[in-house]
Protein backbone atom coordinates (compact mmCIF):
# COMPACT_ATOMS: atom_id res chain seq x y z
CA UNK A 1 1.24 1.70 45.76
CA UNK A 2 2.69 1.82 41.87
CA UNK A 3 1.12 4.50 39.62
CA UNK A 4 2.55 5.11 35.52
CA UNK A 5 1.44 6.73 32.13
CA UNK A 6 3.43 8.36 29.44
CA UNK A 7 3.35 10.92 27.19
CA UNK A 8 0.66 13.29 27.11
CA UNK A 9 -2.29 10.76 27.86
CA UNK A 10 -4.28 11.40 30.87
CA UNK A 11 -2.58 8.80 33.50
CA UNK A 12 -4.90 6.45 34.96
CA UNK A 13 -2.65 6.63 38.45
CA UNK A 14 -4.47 10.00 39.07
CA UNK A 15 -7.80 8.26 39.92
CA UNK A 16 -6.36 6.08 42.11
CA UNK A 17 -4.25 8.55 43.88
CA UNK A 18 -7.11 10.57 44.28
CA UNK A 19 -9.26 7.83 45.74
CA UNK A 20 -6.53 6.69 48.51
CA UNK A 21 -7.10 7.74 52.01
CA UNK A 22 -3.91 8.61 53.52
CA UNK A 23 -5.28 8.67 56.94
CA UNK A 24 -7.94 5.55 56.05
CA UNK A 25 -7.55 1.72 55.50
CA UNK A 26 -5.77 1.14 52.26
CA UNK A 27 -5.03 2.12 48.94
CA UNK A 28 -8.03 0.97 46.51
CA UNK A 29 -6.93 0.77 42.90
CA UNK A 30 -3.22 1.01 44.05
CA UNK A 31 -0.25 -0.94 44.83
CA UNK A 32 1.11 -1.32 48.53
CA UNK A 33 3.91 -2.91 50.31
CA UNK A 34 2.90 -3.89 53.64
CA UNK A 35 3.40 -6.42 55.88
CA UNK A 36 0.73 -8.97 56.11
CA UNK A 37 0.75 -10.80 59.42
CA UNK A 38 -2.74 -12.99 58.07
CA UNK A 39 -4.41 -14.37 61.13
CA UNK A 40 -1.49 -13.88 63.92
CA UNK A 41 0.45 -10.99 65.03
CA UNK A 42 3.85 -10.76 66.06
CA UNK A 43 4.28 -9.34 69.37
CA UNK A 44 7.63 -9.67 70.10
CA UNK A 45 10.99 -12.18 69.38
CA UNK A 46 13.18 -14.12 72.47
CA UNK A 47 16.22 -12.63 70.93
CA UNK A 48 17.70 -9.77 72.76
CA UNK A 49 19.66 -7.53 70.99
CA UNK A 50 23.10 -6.86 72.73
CA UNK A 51 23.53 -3.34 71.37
CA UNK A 52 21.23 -0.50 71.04
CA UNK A 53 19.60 -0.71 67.16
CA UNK A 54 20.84 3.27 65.91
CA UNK A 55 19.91 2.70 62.76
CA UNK A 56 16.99 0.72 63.18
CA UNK A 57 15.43 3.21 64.94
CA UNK A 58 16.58 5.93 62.40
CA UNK A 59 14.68 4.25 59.95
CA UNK A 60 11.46 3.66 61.70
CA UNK A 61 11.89 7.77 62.72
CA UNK A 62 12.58 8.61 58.70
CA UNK A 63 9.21 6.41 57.47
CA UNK A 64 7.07 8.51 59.90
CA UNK A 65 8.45 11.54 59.55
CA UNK A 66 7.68 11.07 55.37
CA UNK A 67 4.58 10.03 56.26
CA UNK A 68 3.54 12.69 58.14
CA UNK A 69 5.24 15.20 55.90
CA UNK A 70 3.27 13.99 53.30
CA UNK A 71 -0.11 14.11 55.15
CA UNK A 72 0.69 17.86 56.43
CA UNK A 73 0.14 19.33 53.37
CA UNK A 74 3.27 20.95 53.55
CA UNK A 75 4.80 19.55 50.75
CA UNK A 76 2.29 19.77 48.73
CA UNK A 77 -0.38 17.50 48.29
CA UNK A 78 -0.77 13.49 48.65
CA UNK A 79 -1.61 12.94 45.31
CA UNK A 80 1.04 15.05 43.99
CA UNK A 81 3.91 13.67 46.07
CA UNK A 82 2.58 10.22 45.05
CA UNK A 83 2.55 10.83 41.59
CA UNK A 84 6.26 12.31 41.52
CA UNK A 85 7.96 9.83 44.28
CA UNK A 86 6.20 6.73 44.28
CA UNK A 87 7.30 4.14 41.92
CA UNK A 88 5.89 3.37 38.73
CA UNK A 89 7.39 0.41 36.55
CA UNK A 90 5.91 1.69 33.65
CA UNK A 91 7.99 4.90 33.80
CA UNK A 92 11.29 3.75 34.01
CA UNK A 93 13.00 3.83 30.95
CA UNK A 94 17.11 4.50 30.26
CA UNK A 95 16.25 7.68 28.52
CA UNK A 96 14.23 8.58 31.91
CA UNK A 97 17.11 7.93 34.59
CA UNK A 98 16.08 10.35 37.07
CA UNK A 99 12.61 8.06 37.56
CA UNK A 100 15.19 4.83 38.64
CA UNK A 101 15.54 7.12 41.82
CA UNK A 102 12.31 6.54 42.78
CA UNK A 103 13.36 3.23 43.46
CA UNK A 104 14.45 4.63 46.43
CA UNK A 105 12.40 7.07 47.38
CA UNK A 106 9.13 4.71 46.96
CA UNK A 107 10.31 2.84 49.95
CA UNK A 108 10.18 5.72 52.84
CA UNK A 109 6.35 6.09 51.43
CA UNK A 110 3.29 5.52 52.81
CA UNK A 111 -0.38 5.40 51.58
CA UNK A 112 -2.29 5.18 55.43
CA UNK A 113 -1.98 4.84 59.10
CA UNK A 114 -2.24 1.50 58.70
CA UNK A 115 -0.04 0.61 56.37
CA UNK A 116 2.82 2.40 57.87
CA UNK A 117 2.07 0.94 61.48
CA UNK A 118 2.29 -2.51 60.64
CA UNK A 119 5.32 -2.34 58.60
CA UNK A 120 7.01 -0.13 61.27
CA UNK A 121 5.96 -2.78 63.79
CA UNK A 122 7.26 -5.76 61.87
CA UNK A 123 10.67 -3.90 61.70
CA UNK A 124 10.74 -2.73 65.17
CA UNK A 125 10.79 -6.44 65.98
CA UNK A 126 13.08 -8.07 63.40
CA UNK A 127 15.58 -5.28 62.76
CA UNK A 128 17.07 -4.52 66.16
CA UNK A 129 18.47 -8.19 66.19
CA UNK A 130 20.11 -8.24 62.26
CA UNK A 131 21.75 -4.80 63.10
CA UNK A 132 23.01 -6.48 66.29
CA UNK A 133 24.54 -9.35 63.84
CA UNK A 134 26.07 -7.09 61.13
CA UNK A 135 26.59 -3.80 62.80
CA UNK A 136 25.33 -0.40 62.48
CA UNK A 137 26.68 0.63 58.79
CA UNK A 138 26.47 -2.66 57.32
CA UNK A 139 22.92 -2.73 58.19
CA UNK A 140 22.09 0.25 56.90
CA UNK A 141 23.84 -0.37 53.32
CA UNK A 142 21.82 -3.94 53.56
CA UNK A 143 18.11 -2.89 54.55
CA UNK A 144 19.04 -0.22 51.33
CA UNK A 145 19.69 -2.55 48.98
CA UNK A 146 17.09 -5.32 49.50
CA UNK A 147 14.78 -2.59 49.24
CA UNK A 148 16.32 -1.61 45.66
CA UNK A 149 16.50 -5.79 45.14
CA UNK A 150 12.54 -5.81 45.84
CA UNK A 151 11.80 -3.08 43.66
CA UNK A 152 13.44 -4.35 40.27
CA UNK A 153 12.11 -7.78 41.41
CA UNK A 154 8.73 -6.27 41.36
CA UNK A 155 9.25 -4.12 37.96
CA UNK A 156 10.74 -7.26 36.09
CA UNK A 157 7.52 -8.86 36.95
CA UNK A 158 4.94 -5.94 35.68
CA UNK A 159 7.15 -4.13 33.84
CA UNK A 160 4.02 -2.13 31.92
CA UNK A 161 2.17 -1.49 35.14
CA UNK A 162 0.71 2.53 35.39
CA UNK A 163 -0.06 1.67 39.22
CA UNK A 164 2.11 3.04 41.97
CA UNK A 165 4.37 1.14 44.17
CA UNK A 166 5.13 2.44 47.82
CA UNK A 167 6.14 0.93 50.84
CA UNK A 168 8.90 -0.28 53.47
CA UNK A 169 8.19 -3.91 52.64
CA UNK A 170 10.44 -5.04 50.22
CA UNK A 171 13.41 -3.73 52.32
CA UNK A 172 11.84 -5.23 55.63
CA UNK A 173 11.42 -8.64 53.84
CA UNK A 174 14.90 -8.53 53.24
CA UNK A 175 15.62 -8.17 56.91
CA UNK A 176 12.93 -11.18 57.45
CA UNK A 177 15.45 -13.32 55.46
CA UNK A 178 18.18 -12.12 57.28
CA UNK A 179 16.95 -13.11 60.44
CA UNK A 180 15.43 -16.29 59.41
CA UNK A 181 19.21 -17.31 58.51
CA UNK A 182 20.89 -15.89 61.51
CA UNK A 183 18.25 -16.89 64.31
CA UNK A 184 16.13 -19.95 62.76
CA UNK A 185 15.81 -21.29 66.63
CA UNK A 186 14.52 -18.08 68.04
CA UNK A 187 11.12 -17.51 68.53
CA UNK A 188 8.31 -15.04 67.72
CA UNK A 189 5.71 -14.36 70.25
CA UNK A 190 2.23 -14.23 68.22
CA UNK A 191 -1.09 -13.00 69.53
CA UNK A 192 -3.94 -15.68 67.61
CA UNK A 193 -7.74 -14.92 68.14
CA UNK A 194 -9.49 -17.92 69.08
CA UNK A 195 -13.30 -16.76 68.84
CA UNK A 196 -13.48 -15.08 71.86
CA UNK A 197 -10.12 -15.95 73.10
CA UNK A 198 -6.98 -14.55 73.08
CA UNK A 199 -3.94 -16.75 72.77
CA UNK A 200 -0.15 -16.53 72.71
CA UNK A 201 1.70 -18.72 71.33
CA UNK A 202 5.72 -18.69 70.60
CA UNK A 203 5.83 -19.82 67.39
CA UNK A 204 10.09 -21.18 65.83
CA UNK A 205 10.84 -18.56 63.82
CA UNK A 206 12.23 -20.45 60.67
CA UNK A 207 8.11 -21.83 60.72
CA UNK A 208 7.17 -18.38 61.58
CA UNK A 209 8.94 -16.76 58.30
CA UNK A 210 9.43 -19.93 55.80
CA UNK A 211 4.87 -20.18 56.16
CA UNK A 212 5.14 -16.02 55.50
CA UNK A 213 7.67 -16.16 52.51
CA UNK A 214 5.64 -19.55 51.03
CA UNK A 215 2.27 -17.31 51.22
CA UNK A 216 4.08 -14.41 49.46
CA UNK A 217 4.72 -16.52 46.91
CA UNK A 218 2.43 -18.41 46.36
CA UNK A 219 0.32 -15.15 45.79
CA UNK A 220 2.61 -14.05 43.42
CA UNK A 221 2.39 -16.49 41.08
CA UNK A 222 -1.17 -16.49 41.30
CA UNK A 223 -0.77 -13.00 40.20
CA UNK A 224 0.58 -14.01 36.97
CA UNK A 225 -2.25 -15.08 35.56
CA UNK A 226 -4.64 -12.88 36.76
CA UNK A 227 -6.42 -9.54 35.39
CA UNK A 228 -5.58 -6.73 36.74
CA UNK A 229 -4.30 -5.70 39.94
CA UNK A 230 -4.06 -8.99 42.23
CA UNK A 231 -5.07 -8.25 45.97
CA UNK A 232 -3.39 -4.80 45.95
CA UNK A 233 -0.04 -6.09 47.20
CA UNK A 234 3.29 -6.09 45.66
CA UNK A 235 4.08 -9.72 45.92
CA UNK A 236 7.20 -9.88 43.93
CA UNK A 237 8.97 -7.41 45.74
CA UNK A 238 8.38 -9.20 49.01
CA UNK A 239 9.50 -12.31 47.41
CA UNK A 240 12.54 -10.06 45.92
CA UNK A 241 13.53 -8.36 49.23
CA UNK A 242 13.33 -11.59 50.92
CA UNK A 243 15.43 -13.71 49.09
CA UNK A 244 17.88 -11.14 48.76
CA UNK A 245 18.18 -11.08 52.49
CA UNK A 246 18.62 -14.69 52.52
CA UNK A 247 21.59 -14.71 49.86
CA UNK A 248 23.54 -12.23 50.95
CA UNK A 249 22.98 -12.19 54.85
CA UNK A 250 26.86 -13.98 54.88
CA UNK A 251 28.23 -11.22 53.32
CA UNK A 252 27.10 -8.69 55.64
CA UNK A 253 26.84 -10.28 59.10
CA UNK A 254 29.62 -10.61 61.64
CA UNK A 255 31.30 -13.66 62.41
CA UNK A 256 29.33 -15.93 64.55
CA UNK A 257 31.83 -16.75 66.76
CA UNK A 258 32.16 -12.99 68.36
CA UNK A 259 28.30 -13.21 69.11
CA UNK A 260 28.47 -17.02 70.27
CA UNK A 261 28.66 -16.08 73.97
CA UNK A 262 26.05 -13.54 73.95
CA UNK A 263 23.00 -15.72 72.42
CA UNK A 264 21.97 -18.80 74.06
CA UNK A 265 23.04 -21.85 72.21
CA UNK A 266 19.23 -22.13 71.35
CA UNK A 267 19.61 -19.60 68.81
CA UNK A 268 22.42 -21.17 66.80
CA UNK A 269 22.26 -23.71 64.09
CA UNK A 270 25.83 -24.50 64.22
C-alpha cells in the first residue's frame, strides 16, 4: 500500500487509508504487495529442508505480530501507523532521510487478513529451503535486502506517487528467485479448480516461477502507460525483489557440493 503528500496540502493518502479494511479484502485506492498465486495455489514443494528454517520462521512470527499490533489499537490507529511507516515514493527526498527508513519498515506491514496470509504462506513454502542453501544469517541479510532492492525498484518507477506501499512481497520475490536458481527441478504441489473439481498437480518449479515472474512483468509494463493506480499491486517491486534474488543468489548460497548428498540428484542442474 504506498501513500505521499508534502507540505501543508491535505494528503490524498488519508482517504485511502481511511477506506482500507485491515481485517477485510484489500486495500481500495492503495498500493499492496502480495503474492498473487492467479488461478493455482501452492500447497507445498518436494524439497525438504535438511535443517530447521530459524529465521524463516522468525520472520513469518515478526509480519504477524506487526500486523496484529497494528490492528489492536495499541499503537495507535491503522491509519496513523500507515501514514507514518508505510512507504511513500513521493516522500523520500535527501533532505528527508529519516523517510528512506521506511523502506524497511513498509515491508513487515500489512493492510488485511488476506494479504498477510497469502504472503506468509508463499514464504512458509519457499523460504525454509533457500535458508537451508545459504544458512541462517546469510538468509536473513538476503530476504533484507531484496526487500530494500524491491522497494527502490518500485520508487524509481513512480517516483511522484502519494499512494502507500506495504507488504512482504518484494522481499519474498527475492526468495522466489533464489529458489528458482537453486532448485529449478523441484516441484511445487498446486491445488487448480476444475469447475467442480479439485485437482493437484506438481507443477517444475522453474515453469512454476519463470510463468509468475513473466505475469509480474508483464503487468508492470502495462502499468506504464496507464492512469492511475494499475490493479492495486506493486509490480515493480516484485519484478525488483525477484531479480535481485536471481543475481545475487551465488553470492549468498553455500557451495553445492556440501548439499549434493542431501538433495536427490533431481533437484540439481549441474
Amino acid at each position: 500500500m504506498a501513500v505521499g503528500g508534502c507540505g501543508g496540502a491535505r494528503l490524498p493518502w488519508r482517504a485511502a487509508i481511511r477506506q482500507a479494511s485491515p481485517l477485510g479484502g484489500g486495500l481500495p485506492r492503495s498500493r499492496a504487495l502480495g503474492y498473487n498465486h492467479g488461478a493455482v495455489f501452492p500447497l507445498r514443494d518436494t524439497v525438504r529442508a535438511r535443517s530447521f528454517p530459524v529465521v524463516n520462521w522468525l520472520l513469518l512470527g515478526a509480519n504477524v505480530a506487526v500486523f496484529l499490533l497494528m490492528t489492536s489499537g495499541g499503537l495507535g490507529s491503522f491509519e496513523r501507523l500507515t501514514a507514518r511507516f508505510a512507504l511513500i515514493p513521493a516522500q523520500l527526498a535527501p533532505a528527508r532521510p529519516l523517510e528512506y527508513a521506511t523502506l524497511l519498515s513498509s515491508m513487515f506491514m500489512h493492510g488485511s487478513w488476506f494479504h498477510l496470509l497469502s504472503n506468509m504462506w508463499t514464504l512458509y513454502i519457499f523460504g525454509d529451503n533457500v535458508e537451508d542453501r545459504m544458512g541462517s544469517g546469510r538468509y536473513l541479510v538476503f530476504y533484507l535486502l531484496a526487500g530494500l532492492a524491491a522497494g527502490l525498484v518500485q520508487v524509481s518507477f513512480d517516483r511522484t506517487s502519494v499512494i502507500p506501499t506495504v507488504g512482504a512481497s518484494g522481499a519474498i520475490a527475492g526468495v522466489l528467485g533464489a529458489y528458482l536458481i537453486l532448485f529449478p527441478r523441484g516441484r511445487v504441489i498446486t491445488l487448480i479448480p476444475l469447475f467442480f473439481f479439485i485437482q493437484f498437480v506438481e507443477i517444475p518449479a522453474a515453469f512454476y516461477l519463470g510463468l509468475w515472474f513473466l505475469s509480474q512483468l508483464s503487468s508492470g509494463l502495462l502499468s506504464l502507460g496507464a492512469a492511475g493506480d494499475f490493479g492495486g499491486i506493486a509490480w515493480w517491486a516484485h519484478v525488483g525483489g525477484f531479480v535481485f534474488g536471481v543475481a545475487t543468489v551465488v553470492l549468498f548460497a553455500r557451495r553445492p557440493r556440501v548439499y549434493r548428498q542431501w538433495y536427490a540428484d533431481e533437484y540439481w542442474p549441474w
